[in-house]
C-alpha atoms as a PDB file:
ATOM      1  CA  UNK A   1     -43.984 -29.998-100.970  1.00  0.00           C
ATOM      2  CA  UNK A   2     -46.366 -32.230-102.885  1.00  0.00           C
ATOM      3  CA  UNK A   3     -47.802 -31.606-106.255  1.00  0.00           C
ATOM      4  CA  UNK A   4     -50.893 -30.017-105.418  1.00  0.00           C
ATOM      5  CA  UNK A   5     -50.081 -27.770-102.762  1.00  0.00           C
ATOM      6  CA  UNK A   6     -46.770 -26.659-105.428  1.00  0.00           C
ATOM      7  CA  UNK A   7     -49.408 -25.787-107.881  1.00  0.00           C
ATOM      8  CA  UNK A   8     -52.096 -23.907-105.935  1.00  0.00           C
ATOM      9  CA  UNK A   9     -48.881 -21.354-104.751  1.00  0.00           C
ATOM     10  CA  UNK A  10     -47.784 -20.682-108.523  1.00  0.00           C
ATOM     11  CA  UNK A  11     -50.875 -20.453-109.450  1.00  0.00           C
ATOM     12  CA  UNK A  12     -51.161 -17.779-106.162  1.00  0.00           C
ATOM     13  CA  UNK A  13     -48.593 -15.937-107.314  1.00  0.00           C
ATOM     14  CA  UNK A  14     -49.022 -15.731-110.957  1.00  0.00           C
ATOM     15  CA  UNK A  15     -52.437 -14.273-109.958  1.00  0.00           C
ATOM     16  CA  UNK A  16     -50.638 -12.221-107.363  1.00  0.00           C
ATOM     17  CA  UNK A  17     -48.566 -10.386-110.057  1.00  0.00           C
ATOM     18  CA  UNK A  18     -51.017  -9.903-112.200  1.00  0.00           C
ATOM     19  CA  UNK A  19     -53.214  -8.021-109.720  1.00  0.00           C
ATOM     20  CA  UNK A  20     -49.998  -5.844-109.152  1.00  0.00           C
ATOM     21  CA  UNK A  21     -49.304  -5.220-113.005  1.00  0.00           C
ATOM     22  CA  UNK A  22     -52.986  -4.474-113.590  1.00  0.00           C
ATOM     23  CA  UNK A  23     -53.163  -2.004-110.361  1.00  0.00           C
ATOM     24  CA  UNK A  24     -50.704  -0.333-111.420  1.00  0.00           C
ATOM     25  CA  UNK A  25     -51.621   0.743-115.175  1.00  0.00           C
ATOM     26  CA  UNK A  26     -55.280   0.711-114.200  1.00  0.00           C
ATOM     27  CA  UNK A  27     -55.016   4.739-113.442  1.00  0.00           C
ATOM     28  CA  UNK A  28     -52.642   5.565-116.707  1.00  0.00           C
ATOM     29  CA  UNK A  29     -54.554   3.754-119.277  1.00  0.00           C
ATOM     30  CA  UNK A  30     -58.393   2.421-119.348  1.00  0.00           C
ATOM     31  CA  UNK A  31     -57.902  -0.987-120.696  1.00  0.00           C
ATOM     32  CA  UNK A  32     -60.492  -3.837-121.233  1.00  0.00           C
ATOM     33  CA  UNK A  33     -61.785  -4.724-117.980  1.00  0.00           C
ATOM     34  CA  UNK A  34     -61.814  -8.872-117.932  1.00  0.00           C
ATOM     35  CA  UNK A  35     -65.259 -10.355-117.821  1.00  0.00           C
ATOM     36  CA  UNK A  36     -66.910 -10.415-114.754  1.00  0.00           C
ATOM     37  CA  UNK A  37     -67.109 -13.634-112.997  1.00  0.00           C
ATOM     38  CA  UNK A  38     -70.806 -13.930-111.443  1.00  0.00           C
ATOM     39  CA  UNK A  39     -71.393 -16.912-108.607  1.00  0.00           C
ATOM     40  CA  UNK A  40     -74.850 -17.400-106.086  1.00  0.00           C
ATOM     41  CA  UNK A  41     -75.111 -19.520-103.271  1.00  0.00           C
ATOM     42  CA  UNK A  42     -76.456 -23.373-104.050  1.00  0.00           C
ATOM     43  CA  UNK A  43     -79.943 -22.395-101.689  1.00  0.00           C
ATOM     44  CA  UNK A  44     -80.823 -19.427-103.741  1.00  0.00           C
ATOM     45  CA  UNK A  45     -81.254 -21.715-107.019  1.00  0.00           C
ATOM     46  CA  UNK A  46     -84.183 -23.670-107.973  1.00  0.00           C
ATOM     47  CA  UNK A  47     -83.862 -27.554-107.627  1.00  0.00           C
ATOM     48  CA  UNK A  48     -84.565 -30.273-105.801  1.00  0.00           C
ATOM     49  CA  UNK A  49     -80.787 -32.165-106.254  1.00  0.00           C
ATOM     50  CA  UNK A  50     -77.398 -30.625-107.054  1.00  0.00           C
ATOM     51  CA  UNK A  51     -77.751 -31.713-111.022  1.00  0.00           C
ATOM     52  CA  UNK A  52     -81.040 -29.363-111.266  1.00  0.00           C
ATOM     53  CA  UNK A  53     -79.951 -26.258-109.183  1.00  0.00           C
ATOM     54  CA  UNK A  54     -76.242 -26.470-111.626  1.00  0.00           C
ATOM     55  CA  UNK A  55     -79.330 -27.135-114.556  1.00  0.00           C
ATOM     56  CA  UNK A  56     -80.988 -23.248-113.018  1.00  0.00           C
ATOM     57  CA  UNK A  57     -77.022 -21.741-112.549  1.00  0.00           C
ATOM     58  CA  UNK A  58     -76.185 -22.661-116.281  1.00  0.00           C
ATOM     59  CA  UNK A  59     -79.708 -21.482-117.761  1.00  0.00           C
ATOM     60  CA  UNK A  60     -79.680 -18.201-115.867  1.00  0.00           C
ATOM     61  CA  UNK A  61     -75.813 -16.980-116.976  1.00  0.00           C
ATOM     62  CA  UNK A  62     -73.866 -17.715-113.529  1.00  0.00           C
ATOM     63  CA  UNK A  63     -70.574 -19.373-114.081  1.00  0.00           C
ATOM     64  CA  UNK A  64     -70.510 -20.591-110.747  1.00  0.00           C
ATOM     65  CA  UNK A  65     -72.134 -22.347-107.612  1.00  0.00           C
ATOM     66  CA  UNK A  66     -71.137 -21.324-104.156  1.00  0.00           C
ATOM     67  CA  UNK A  67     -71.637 -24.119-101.551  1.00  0.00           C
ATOM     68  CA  UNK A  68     -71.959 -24.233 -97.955  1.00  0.00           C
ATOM     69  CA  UNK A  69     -69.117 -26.049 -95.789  1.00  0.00           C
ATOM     70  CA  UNK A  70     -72.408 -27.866 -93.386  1.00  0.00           C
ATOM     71  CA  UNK A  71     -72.322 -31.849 -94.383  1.00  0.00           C
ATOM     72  CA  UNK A  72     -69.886 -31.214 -97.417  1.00  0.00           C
ATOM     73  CA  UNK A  73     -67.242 -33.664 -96.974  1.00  0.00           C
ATOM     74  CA  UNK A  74     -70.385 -35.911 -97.421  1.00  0.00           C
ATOM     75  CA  UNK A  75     -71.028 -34.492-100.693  1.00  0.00           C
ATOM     76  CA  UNK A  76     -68.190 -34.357-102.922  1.00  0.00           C
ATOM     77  CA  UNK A  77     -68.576 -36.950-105.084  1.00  0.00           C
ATOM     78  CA  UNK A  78     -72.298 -36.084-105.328  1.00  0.00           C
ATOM     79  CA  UNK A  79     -71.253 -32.947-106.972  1.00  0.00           C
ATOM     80  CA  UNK A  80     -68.091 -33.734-108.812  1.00  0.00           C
ATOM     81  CA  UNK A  81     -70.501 -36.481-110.447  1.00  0.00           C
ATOM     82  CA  UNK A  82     -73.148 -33.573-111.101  1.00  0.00           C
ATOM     83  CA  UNK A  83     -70.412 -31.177-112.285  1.00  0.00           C
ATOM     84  CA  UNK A  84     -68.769 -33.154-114.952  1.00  0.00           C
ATOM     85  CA  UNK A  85     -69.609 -32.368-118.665  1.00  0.00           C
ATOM     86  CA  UNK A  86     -70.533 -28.585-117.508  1.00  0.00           C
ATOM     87  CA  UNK A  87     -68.584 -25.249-117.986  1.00  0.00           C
ATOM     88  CA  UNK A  88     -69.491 -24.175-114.295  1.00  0.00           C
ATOM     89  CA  UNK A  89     -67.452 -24.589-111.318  1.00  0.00           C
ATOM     90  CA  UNK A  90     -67.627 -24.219-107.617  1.00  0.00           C
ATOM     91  CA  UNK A  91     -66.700 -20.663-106.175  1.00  0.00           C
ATOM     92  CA  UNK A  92     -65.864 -20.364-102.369  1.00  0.00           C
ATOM     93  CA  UNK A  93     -67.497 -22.709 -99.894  1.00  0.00           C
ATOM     94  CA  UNK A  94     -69.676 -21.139 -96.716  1.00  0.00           C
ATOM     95  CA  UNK A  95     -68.585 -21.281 -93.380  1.00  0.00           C
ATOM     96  CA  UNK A  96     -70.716 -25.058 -92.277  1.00  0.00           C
ATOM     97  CA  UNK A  97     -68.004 -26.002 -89.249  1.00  0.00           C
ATOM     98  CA  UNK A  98     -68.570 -25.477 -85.643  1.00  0.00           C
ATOM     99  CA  UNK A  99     -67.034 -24.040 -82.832  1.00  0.00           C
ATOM    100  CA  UNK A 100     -65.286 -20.890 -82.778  1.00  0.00           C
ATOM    101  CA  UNK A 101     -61.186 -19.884 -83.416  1.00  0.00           C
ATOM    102  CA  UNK A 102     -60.997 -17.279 -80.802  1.00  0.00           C
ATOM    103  CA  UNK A 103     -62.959 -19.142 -78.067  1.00  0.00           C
ATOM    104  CA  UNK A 104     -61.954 -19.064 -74.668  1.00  0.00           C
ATOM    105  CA  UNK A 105     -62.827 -22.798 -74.378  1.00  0.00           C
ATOM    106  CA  UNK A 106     -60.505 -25.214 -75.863  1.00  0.00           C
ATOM    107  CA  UNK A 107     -62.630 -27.405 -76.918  1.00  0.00           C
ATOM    108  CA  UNK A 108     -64.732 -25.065 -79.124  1.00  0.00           C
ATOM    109  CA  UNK A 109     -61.689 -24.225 -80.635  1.00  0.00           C
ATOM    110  CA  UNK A 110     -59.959 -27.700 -81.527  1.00  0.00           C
ATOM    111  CA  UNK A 111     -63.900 -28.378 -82.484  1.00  0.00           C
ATOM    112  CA  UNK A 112     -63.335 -25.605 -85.358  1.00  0.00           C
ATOM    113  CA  UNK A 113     -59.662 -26.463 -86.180  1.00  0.00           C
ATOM    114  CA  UNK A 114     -60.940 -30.266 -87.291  1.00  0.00           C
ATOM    115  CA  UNK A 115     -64.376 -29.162 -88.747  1.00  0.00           C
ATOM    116  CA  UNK A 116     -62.326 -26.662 -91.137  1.00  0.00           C
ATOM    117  CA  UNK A 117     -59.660 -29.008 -91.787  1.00  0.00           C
ATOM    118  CA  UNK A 118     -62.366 -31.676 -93.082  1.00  0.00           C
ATOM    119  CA  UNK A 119     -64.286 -28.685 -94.997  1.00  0.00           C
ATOM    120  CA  UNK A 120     -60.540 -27.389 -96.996  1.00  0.00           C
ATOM    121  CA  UNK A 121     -59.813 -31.290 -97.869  1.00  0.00           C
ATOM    122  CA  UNK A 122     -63.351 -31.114 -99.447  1.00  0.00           C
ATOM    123  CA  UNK A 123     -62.793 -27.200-101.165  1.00  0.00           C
ATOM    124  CA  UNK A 124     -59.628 -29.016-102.318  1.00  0.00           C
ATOM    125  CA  UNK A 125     -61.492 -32.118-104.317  1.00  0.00           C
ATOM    126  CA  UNK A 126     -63.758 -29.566-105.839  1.00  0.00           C
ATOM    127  CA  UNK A 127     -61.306 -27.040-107.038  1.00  0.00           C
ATOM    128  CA  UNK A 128     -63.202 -23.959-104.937  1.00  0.00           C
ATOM    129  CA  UNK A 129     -61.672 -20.790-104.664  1.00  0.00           C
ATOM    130  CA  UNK A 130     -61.589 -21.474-100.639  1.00  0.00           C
ATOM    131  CA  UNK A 131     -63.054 -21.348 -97.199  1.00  0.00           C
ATOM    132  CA  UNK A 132     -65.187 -19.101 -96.119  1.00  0.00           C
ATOM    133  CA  UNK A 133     -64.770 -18.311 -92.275  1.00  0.00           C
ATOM    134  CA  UNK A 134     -66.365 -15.248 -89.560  1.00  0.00           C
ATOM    135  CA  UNK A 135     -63.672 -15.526 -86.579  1.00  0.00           C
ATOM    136  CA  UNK A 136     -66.249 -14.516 -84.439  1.00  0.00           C
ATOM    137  CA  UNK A 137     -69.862 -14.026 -84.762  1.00  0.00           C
ATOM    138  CA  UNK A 138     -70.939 -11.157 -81.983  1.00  0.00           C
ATOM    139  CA  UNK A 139     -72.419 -13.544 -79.315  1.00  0.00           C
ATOM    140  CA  UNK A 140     -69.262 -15.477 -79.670  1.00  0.00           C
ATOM    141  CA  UNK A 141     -66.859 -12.859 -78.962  1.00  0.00           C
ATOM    142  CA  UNK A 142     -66.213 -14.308 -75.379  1.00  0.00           C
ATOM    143  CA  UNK A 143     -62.785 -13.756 -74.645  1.00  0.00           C
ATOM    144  CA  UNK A 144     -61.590 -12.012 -71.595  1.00  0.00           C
ATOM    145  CA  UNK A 145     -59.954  -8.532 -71.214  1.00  0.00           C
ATOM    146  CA  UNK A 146     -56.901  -9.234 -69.424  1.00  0.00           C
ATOM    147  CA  UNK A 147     -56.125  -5.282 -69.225  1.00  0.00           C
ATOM    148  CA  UNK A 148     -53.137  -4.373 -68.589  1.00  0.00           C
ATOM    149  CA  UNK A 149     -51.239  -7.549 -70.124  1.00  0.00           C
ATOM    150  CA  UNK A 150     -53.566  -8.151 -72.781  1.00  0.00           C
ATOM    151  CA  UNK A 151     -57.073  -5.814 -74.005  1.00  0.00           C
ATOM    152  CA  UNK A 152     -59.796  -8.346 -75.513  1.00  0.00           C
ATOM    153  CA  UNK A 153     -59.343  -7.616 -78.793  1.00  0.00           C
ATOM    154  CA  UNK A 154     -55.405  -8.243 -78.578  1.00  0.00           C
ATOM    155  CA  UNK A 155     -56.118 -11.333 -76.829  1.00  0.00           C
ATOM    156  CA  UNK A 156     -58.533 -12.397 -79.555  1.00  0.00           C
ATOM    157  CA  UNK A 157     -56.231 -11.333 -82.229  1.00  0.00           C
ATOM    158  CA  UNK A 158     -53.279 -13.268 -81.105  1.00  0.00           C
ATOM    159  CA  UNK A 159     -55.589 -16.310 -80.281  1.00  0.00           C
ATOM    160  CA  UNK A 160     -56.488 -16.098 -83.850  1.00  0.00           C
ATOM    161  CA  UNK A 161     -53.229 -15.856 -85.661  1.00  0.00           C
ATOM    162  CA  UNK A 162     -51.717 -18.975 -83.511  1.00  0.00           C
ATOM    163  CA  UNK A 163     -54.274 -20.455 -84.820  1.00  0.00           C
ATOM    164  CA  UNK A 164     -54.143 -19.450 -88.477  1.00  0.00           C
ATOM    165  CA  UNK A 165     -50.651 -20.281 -88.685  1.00  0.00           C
ATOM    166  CA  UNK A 166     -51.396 -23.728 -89.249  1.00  0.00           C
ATOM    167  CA  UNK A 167     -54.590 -23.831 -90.685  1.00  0.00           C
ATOM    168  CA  UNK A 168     -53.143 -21.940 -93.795  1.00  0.00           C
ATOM    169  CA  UNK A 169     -50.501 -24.296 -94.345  1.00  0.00           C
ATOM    170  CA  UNK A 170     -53.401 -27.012 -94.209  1.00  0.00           C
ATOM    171  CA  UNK A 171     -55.230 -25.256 -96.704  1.00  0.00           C
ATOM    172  CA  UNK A 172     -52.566 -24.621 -99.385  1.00  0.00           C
ATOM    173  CA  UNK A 173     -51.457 -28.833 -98.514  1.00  0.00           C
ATOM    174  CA  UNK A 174     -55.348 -29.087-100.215  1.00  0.00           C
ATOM    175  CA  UNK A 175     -54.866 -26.560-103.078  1.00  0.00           C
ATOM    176  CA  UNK A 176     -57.170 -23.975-101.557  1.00  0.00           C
ATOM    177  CA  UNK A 177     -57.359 -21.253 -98.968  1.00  0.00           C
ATOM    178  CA  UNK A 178     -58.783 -19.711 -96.026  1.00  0.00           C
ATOM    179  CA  UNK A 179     -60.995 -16.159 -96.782  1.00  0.00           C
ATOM    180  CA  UNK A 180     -61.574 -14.287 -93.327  1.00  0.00           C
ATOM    181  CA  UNK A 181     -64.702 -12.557 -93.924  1.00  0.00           C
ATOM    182  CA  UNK A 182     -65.240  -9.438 -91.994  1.00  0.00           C
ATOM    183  CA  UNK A 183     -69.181  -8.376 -91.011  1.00  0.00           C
ATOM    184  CA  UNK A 184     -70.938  -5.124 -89.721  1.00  0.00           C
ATOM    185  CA  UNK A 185     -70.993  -4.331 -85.941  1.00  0.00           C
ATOM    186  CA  UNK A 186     -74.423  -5.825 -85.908  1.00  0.00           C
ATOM    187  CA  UNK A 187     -73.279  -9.060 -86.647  1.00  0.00           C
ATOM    188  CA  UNK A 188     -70.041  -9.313 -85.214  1.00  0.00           C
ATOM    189  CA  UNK A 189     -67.351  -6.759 -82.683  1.00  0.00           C
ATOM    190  CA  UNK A 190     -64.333  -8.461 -83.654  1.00  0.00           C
ATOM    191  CA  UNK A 191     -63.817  -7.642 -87.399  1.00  0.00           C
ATOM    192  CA  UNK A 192     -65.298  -5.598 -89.154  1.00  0.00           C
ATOM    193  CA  UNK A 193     -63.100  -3.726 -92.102  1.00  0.00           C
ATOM    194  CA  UNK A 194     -61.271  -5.194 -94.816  1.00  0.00           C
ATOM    195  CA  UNK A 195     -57.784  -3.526 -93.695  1.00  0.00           C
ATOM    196  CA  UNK A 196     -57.966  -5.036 -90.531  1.00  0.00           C
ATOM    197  CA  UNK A 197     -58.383  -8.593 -91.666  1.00  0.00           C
ATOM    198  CA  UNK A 198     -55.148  -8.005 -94.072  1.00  0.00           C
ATOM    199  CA  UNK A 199     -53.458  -6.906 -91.648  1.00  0.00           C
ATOM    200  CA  UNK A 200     -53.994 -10.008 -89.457  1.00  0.00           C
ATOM    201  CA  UNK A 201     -53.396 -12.013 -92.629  1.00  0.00           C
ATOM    202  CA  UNK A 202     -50.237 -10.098 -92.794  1.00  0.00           C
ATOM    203  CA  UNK A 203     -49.513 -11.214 -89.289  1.00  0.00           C
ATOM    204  CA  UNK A 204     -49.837 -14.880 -90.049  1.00  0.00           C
ATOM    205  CA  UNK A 205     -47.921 -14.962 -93.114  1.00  0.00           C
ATOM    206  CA  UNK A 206     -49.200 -17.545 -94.978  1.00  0.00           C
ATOM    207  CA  UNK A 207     -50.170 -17.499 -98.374  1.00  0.00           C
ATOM    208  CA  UNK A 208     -53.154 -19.766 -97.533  1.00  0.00           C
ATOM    209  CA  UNK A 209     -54.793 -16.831 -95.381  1.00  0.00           C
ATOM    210  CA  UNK A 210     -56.469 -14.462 -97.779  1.00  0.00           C
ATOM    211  CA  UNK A 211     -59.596 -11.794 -97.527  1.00  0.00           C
ATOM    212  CA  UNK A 212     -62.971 -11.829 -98.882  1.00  0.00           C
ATOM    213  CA  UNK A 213     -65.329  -8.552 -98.636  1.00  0.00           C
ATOM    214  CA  UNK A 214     -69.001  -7.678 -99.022  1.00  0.00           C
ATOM    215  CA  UNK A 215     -70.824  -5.243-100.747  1.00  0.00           C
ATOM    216  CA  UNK A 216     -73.914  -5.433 -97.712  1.00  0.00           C
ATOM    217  CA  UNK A 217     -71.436  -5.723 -95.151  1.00  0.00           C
ATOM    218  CA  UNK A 218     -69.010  -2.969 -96.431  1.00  0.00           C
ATOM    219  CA  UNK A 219     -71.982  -0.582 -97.058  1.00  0.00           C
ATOM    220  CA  UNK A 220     -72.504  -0.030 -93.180  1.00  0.00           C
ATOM    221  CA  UNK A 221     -68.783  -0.611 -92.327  1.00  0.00           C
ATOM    222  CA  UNK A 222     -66.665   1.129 -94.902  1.00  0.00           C
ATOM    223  CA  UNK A 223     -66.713   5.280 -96.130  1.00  0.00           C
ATOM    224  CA  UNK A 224     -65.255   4.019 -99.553  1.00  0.00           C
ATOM    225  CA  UNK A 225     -66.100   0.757-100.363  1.00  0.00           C
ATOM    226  CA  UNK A 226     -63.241   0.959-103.664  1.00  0.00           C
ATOM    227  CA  UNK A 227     -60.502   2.211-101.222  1.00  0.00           C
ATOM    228  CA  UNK A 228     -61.469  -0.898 -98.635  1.00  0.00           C
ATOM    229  CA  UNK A 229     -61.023  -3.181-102.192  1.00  0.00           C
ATOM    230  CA  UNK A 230     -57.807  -1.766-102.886  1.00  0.00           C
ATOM    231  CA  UNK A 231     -56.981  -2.557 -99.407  1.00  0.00           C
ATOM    232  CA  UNK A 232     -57.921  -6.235-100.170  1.00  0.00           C
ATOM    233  CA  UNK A 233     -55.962  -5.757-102.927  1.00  0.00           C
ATOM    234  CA  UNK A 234     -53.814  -9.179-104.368  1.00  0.00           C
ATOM    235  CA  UNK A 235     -55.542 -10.952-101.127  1.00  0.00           C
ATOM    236  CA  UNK A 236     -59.160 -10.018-102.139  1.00  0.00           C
ATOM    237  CA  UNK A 237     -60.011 -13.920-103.071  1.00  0.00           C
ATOM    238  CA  UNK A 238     -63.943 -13.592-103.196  1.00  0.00           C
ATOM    239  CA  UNK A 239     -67.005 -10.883-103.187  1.00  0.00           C
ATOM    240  CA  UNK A 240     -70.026 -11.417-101.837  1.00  0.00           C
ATOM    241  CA  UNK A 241     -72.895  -9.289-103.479  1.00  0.00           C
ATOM    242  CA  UNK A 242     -76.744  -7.873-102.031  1.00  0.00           C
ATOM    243  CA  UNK A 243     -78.175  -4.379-102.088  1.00  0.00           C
ATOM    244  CA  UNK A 244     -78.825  -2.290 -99.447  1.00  0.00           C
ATOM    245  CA  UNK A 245     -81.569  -3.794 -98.364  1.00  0.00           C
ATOM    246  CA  UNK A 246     -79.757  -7.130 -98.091  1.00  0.00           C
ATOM    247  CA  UNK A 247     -82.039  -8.448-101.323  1.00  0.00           C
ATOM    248  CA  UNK A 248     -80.663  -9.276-105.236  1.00  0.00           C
ATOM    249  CA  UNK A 249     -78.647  -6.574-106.745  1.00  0.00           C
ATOM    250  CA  UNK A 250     -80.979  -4.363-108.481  1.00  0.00           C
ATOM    251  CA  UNK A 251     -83.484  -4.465-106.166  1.00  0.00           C
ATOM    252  CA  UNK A 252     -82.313  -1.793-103.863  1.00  0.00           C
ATOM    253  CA  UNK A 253     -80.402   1.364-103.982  1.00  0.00           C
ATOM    254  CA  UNK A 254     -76.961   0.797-103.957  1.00  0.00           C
ATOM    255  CA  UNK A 255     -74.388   2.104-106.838  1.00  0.00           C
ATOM    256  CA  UNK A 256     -71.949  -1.053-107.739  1.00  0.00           C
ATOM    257  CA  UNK A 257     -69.731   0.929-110.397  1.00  0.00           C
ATOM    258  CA  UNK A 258     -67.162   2.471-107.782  1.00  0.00           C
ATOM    259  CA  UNK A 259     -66.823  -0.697-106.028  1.00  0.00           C
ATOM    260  CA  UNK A 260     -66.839  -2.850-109.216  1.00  0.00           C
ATOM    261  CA  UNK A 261     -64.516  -0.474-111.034  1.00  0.00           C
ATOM    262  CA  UNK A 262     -61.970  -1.293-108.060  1.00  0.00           C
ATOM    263  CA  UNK A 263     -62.219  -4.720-108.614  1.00  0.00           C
ATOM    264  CA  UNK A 264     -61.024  -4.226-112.319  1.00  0.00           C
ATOM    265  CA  UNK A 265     -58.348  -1.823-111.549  1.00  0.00           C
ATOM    266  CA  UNK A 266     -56.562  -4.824-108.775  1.00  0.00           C
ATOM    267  CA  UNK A 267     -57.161  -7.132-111.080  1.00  0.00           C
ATOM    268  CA  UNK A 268     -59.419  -9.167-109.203  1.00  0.00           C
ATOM    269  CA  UNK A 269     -59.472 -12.563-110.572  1.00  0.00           C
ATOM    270  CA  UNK A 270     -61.873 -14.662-108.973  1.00  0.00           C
ATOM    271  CA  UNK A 271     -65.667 -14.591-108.244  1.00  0.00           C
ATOM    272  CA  UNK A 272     -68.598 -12.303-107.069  1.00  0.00           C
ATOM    273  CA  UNK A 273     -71.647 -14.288-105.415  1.00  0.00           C
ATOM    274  CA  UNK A 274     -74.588 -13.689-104.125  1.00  0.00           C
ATOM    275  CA  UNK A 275     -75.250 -13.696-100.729  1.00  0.00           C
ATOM    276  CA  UNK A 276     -79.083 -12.538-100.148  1.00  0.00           C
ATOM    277  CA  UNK A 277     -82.448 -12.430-100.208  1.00  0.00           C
ATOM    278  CA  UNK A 278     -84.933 -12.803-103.642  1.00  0.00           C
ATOM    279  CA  UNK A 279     -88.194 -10.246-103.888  1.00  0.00           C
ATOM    280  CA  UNK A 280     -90.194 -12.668-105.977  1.00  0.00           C
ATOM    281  CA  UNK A 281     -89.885 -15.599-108.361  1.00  0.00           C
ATOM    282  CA  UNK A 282     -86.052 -16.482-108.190  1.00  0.00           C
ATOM    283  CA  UNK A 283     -86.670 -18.161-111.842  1.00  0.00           C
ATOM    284  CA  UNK A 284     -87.672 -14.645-113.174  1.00  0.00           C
ATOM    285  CA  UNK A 285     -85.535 -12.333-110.795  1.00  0.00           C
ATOM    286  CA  UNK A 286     -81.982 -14.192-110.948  1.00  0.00           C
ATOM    287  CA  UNK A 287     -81.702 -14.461-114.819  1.00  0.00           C
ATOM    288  CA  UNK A 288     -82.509 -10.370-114.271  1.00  0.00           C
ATOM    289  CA  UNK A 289     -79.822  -9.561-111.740  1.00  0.00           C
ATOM    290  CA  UNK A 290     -77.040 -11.215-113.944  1.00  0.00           C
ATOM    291  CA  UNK A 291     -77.840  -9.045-116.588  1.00  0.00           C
ATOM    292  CA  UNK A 292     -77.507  -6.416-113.839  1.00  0.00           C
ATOM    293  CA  UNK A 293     -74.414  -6.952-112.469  1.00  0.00           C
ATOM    294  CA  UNK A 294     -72.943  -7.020-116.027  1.00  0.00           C
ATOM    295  CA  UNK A 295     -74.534  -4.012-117.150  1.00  0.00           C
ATOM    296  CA  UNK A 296     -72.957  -2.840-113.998  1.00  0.00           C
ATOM    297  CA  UNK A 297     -69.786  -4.214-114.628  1.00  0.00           C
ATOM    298  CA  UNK A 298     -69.456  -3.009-118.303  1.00  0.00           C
ATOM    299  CA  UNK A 299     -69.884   0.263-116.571  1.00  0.00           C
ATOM    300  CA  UNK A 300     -67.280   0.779-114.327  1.00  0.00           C
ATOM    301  CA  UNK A 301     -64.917  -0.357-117.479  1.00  0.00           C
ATOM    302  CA  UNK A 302     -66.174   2.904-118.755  1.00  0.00           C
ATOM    303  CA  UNK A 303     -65.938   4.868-115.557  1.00  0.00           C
END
């Protein structure tokens, strides 16, 4: 086992028992929720190179830049150079490979296997919390029902954890992870609830095969987004964050305290990012929705 895979899993595990410890006394005694940990996506930031959108993350509060996975191999040293001297870090990385894991077509599949492979060595250089990944978007959803040996969704299922098997041990060999991201039946028929995708994590077994949720997605899908959070629980590795109306917290209807007072009672240690749209001048509007969130966030520590 080398050194940086050896690290990433104590690390894993010391964050692991803490999210245990933490669930666990959350209900007996209210204690100081940790600060909250706010991330956007790089496109969502003003700037023309990586040095002036990290310039717009620091002067707006963020303490983190979320990346897509599209070209990013290409780009690490870009950003590491941009990066150093700075309190900010990189959060989860986007999705950016092709293919699809549950194709029926082997070649779309090996064609996602080597574009994620390439995208965790490049999560690994820049420390990010891990890889983003849908395991099927709705139009890709192509496998067939083999009914009686095998419905399409079992087929799809077991497709997917043969192939996760590996991948996980890839990603921990770079110091990161894999975060299966489930979406709303608009988007995508495969997965859609956060206690589904643990329980296929569960299935693989692999420490670098963890969760991610979000708040747009888990507003359609879930009846209690906090009891789908505990469900993430110590695999919940990133939060993605939009209103109702898929714009900038704050600029919709949707109450963050239940969900966000979940996330302090697991202990959730890592980051919440924005994934979404801007109504109006993102130089005025995302300084305002960090405020937000951690006006939110304070909160739930009183809820």
């Amino acid at each position: 086992m080398n050194a940086t895979r050896r690290n990433f899993i104590r690390n894993l595990a010391c964050s692991a028992g803490a999210a245990f410890l933490m669930g666990k006394t959350a209900h007996a005694a209210k204690s100081e929720a940790a600060p909250m940990k706010i991330s956007t996506q790089e496109g969502l930031l003003p700037g023309a190179t990586v040095a002036e959108r990290l310039d717009s993350l620091e002067k707006y509060g963020f303490d983190a830049m979320e990346l897509s996975g599209g070209g990013l191999p290409g780009r690490v040293k870009e950003i590491q150079e941009a990066l150093k001297g700075r309190d900010v870090k990189i959060s989860a990385v986007c999705a950016g490979y092709g293919g699809c894991l549950i194709s029926p077509d082997a070649a779309e599949r090996n064609t996602a296997v080597e574009d994620m492979k390439k995208i965790l060595a490049a999560c690994g250089e820049l420390g990010s919390t891990g890889l983003i990944f849908v395991p099927a978007f709705k139009s890709q959803y192509n496998v067939p029902d083999l009914s009686p040996y095998k419905s399409k969704y079992d087929l799809s299922r077991a497709l997917l954890v043969e192939q996760l098997k590996p991948l996980g041990e890839y990603a921990l060999s770079c110091g990161t992870r894999l975060l299966m991201e489930p979406l709303n039946r608009y988007e995508a028929q495969f997965l859609n609830r956060v206690a589904d995708a643990v329980a296929i994590c569960g299935e693989v077994g692999s420490k670098g095969v963890c969760v991610m949720a979000d708040f747009f997605h888990m507003n359609i899908e879930e009846a209690d987004k906090a009891a789908a959070i505990h469900a993430g629980g110590a695999l919940l590795h990133h939060i993605h964050l939009a209103d109702n109306t898929r714009k900038l917290p704050g600029q919709g209807e949707m109450n963050y305290v239940p969900g966000f007072r979940a996330l302090q009672q697991i202990g959730y240690p890592d980051y919440c990012s924005l994934e979404c749209g801007i109504l109006g001048d993102a130089k005025e509007e995302l300084p305002k929705c960090v405020k937000f969130l951690r006006e939110q966030w304070s909160l739930a520590a009183k809820a």
